[in-house]
N, C-alpha and C. Protein backbone atom coordinates (compact mmCIF):
# COMPACT_ATOMS: atom_id res chain seq x y z
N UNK A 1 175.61 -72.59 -51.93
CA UNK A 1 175.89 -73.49 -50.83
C UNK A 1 175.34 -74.87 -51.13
N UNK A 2 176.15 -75.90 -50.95
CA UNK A 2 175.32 -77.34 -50.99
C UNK A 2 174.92 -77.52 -49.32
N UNK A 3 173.69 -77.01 -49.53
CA UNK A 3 173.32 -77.84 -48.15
C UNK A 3 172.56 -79.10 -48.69
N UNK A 4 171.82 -79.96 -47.69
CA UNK A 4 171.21 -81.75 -47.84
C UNK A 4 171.59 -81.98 -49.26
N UNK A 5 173.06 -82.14 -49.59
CA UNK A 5 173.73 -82.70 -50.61
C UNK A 5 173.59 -84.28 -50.40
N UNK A 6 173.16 -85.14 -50.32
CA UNK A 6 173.47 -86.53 -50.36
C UNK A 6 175.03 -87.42 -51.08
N UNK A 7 175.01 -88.39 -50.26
CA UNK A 7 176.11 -88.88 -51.21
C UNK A 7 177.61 -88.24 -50.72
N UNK A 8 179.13 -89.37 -50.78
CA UNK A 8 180.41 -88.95 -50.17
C UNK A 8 180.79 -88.21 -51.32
N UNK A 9 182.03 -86.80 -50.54
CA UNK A 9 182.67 -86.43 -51.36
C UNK A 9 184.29 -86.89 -51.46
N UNK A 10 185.05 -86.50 -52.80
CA UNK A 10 186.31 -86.97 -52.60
C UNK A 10 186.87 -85.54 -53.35
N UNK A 11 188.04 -85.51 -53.78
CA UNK A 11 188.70 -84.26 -54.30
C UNK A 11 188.00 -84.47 -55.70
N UNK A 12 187.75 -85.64 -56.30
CA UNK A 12 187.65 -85.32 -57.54
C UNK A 12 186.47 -86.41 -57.95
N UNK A 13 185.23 -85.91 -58.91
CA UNK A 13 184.76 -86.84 -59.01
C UNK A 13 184.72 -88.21 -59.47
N UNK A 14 185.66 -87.97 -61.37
CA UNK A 14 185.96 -89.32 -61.29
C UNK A 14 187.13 -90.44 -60.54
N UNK A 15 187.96 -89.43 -59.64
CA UNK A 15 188.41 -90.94 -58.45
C UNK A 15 187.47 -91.26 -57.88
N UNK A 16 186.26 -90.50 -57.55
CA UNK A 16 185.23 -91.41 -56.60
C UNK A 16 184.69 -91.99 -57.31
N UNK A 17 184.32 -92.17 -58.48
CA UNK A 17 183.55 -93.21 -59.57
C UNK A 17 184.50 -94.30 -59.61
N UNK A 18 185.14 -94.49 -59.88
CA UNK A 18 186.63 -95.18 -59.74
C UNK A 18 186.79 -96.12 -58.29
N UNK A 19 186.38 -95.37 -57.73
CA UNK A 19 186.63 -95.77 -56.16
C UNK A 19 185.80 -96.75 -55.90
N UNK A 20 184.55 -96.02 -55.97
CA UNK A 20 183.09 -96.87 -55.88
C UNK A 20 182.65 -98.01 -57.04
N UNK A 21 183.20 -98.00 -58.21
CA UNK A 21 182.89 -99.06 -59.26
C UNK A 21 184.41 -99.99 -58.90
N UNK A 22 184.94 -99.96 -58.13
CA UNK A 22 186.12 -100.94 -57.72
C UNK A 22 185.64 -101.75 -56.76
N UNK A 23 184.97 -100.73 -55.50
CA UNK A 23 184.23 -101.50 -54.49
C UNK A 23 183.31 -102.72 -54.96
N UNK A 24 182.60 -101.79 -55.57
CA UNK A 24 181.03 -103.11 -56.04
C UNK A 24 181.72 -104.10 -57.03
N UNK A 25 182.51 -103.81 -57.54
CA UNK A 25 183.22 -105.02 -58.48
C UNK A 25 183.83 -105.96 -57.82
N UNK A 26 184.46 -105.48 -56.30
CA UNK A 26 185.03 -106.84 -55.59
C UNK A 26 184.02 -107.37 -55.21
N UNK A 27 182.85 -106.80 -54.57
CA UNK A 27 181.71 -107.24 -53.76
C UNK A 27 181.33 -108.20 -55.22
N UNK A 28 181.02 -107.79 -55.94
CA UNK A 28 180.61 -109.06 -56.85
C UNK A 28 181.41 -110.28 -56.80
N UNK A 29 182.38 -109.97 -56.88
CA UNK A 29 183.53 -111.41 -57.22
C UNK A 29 183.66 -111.82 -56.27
N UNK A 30 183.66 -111.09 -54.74
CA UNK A 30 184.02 -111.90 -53.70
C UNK A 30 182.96 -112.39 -52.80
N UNK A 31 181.67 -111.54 -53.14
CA UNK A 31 180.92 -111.68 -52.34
C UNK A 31 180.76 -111.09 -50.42
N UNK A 32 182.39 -109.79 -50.13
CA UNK A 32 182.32 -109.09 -49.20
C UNK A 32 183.63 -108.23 -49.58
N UNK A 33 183.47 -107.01 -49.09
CA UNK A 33 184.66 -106.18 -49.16
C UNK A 33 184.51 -105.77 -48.00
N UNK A 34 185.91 -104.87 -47.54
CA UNK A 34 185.91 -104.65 -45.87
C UNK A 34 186.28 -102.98 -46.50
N UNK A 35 185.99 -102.24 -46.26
CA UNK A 35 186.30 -100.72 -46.28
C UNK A 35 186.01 -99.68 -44.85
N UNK A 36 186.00 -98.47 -45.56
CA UNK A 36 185.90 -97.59 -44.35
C UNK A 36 183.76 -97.78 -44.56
N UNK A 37 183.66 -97.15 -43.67
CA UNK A 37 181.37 -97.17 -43.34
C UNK A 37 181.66 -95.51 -44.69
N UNK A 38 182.09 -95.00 -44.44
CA UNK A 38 181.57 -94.10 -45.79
C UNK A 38 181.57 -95.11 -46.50
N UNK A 39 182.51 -95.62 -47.09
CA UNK A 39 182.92 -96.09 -48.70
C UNK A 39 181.72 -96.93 -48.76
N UNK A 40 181.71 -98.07 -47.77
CA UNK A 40 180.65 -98.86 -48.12
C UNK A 40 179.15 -98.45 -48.22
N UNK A 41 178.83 -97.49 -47.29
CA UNK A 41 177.36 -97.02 -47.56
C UNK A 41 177.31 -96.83 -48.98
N UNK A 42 178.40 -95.59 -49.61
CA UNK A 42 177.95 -95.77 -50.71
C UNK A 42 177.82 -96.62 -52.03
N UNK A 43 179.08 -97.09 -51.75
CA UNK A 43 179.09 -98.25 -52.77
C UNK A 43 177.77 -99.04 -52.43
N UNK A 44 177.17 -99.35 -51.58
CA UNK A 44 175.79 -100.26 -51.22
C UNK A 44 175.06 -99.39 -52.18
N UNK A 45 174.66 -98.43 -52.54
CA UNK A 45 173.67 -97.64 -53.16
C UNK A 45 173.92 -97.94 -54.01
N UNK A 46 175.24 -98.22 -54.91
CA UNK A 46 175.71 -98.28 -56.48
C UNK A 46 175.31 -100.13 -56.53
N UNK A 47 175.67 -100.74 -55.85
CA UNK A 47 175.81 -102.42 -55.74
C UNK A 47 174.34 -102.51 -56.25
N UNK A 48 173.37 -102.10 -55.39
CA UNK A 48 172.14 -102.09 -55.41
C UNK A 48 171.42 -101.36 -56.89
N UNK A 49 171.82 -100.59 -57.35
CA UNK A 49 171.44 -100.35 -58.37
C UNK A 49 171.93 -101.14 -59.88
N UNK A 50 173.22 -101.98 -59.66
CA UNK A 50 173.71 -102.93 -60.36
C UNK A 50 172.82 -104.70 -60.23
N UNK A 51 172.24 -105.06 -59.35
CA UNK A 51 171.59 -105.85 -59.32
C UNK A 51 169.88 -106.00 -59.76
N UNK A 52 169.48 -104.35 -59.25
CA UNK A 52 168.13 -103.86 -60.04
C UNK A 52 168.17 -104.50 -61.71
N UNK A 53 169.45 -103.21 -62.50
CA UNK A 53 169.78 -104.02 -63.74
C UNK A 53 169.80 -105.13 -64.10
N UNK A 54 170.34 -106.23 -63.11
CA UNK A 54 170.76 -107.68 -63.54
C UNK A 54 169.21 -107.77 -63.58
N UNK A 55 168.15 -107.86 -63.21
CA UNK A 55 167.13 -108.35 -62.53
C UNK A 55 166.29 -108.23 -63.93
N UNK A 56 166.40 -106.96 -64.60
CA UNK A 56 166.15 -106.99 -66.01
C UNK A 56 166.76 -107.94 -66.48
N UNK A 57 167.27 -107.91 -67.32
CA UNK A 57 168.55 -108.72 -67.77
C UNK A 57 168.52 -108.58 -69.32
N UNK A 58 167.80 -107.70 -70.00
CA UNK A 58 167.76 -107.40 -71.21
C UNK A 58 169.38 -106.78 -71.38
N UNK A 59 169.70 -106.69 -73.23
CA UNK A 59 170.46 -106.07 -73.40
C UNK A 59 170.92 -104.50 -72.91
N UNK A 60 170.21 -104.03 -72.46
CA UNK A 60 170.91 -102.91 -72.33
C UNK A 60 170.89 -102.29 -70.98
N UNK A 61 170.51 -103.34 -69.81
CA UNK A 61 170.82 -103.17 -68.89
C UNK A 61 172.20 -104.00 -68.96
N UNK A 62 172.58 -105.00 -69.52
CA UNK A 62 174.05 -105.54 -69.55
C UNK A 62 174.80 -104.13 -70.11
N UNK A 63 174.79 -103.76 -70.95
CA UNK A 63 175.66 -102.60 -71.23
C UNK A 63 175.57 -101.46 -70.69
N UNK A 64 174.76 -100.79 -69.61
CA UNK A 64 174.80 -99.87 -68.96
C UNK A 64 175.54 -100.54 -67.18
N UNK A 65 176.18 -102.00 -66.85
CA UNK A 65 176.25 -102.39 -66.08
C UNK A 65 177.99 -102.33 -66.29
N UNK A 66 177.92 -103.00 -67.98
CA UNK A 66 178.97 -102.63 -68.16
C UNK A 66 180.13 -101.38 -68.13
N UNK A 67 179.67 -100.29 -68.63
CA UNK A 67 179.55 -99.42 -68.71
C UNK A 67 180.24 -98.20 -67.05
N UNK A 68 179.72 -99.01 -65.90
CA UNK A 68 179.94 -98.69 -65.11
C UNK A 68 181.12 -99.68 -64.29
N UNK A 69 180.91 -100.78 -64.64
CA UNK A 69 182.14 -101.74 -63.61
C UNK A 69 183.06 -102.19 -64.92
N UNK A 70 183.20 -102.20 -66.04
CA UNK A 70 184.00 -102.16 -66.95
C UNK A 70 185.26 -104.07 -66.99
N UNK A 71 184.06 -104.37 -66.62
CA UNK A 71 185.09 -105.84 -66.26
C UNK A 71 183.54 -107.05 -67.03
N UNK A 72 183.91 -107.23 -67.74
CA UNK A 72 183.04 -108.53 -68.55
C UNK A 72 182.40 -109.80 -67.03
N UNK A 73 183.48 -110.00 -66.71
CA UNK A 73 183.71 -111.16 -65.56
C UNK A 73 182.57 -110.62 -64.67
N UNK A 74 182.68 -109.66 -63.89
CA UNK A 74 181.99 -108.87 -62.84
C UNK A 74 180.67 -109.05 -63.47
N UNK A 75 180.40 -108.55 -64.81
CA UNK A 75 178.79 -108.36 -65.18
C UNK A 75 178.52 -109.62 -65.50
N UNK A 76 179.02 -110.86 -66.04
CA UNK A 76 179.08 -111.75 -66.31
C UNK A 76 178.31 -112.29 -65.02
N UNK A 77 179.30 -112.44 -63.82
CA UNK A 77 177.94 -113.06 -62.44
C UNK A 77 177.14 -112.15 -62.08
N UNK A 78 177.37 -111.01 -62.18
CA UNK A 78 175.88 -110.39 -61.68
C UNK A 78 174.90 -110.73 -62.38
N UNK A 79 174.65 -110.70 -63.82
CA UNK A 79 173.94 -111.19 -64.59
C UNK A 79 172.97 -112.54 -64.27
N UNK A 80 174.50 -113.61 -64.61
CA UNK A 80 174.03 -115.24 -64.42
C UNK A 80 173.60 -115.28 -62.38
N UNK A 81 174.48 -114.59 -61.88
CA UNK A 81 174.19 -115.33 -60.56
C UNK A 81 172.99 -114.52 -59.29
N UNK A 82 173.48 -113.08 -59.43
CA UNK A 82 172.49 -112.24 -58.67
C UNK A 82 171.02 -111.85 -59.17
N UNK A 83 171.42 -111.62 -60.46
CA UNK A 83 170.20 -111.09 -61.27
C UNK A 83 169.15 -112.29 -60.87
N UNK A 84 169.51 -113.96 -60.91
CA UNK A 84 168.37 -114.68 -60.33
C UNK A 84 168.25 -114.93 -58.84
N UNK A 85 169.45 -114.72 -57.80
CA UNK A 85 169.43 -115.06 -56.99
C UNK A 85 167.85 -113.52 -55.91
N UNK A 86 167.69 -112.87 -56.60
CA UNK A 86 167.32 -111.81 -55.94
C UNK A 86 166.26 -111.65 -56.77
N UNK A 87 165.32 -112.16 -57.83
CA UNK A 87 164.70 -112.01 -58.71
C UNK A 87 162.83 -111.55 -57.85
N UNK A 88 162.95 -112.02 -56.65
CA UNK A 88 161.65 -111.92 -55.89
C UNK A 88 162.09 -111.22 -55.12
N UNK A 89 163.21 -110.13 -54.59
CA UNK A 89 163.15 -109.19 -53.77
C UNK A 89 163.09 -107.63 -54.32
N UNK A 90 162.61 -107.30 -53.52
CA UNK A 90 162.46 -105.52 -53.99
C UNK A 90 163.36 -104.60 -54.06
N UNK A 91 163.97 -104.83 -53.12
CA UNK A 91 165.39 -103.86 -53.18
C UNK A 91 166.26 -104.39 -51.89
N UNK A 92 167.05 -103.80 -51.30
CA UNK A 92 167.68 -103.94 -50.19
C UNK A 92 168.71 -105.16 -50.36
N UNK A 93 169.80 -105.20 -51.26
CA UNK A 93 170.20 -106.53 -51.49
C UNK A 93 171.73 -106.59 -51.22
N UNK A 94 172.06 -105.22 -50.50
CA UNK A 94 172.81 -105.40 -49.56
C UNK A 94 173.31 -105.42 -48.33
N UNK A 95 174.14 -105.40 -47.37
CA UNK A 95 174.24 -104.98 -46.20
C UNK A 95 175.45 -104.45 -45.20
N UNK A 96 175.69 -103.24 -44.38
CA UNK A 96 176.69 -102.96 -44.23
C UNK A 96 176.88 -103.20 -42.67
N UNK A 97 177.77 -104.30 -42.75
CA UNK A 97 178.26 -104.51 -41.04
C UNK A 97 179.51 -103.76 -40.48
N UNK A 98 179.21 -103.30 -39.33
CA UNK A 98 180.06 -102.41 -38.89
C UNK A 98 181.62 -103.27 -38.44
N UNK A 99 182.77 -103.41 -38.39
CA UNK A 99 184.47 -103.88 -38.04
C UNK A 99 184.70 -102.61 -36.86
N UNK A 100 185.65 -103.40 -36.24
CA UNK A 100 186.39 -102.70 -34.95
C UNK A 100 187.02 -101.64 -36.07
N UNK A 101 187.24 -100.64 -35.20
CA UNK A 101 188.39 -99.81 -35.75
C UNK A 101 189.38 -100.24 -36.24
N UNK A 102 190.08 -99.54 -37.73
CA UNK A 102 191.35 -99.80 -38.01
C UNK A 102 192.60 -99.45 -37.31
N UNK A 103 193.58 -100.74 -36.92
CA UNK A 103 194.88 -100.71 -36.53
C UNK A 103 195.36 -99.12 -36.46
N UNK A 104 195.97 -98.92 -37.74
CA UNK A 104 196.28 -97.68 -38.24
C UNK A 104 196.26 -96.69 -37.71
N UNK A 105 195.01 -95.90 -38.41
CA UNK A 105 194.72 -95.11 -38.18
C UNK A 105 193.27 -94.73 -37.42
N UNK A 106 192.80 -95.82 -36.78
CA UNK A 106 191.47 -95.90 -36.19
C UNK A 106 190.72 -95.39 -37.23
N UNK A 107 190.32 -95.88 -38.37
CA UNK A 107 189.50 -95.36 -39.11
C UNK A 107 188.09 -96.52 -38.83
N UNK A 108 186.94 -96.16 -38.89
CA UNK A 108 185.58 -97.16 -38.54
C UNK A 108 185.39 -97.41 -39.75
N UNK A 109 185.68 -98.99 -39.83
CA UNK A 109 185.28 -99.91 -40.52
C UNK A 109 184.36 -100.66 -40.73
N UNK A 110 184.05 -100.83 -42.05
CA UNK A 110 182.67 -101.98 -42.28
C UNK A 110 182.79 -102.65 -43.32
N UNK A 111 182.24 -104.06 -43.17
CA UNK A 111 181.67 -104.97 -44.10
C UNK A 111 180.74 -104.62 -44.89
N UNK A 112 181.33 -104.44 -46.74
CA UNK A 112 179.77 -104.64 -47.33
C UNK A 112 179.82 -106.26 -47.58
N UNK A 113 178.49 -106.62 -47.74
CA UNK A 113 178.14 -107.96 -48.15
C UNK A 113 176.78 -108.15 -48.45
N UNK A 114 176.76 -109.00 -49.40
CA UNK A 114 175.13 -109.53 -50.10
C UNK A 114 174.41 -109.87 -48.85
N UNK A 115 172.99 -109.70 -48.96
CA UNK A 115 171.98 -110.15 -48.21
C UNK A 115 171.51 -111.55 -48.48
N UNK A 116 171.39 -112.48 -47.62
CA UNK A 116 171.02 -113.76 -48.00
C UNK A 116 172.38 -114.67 -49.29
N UNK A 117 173.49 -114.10 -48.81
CA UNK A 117 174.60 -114.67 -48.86
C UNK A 117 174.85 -116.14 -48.78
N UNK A 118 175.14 -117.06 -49.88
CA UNK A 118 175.35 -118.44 -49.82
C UNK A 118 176.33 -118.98 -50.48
């Protein structure tokens, strides 16, 4: 039995790797993505562990960053732009705001977005 399993499930694991390294890759470039409150909680956990890395900034946190968001560009500003913008905080370097329900299908929506956003 998985009971206190942490973490969303999907049918398969790598679409949810897929899923979630798409999320944090817009959140990098755009600086907010709008999804469902699952998606974003978790992607916040992955975002957050991609900026830890930048914060190093040695080689091989670039290639384990890579590795996971698979886009040069994406690691490219996390690197140059988050990795210093967050260099004196501890963790918590994102945040998930809750959106009205979706049109659709009333699905509950949320904002991920950087903390101290500029």
């Amino acid at each position: 039995m998985d009971h206190k399993t942490k973490g969303w499930n999907l049918a398969k694991s790598s679409h949810q790797k897929q899923i979630v390294a798409n999320l944090v890759k817009g959140l990098i470039k755009n600086g907010k993505v709008d999804t469902t409150v699952a998606k974003a909680k978790e992607a916040s956990r992955f975002a957050d562990r991609m900026v830890t890395l930048a914060k190093k900034g040695d080689e091989s946190a670039r290639r384990r960053s890579f590795s996971f968001l698979n886009d040069k560009e994406a690691v490219t500003t996390l690197f140059e732009n988050l990795g210093e913008r967050y260099e004196d905080r501890q963790g918590g370097y994102t945040r998930v705001l809750r959106l009205p329900p979706r049109k659709g299908d009333g699905a509950e929506m949320a904002r991920l977005t950087f903390v101290e956003n500029q």
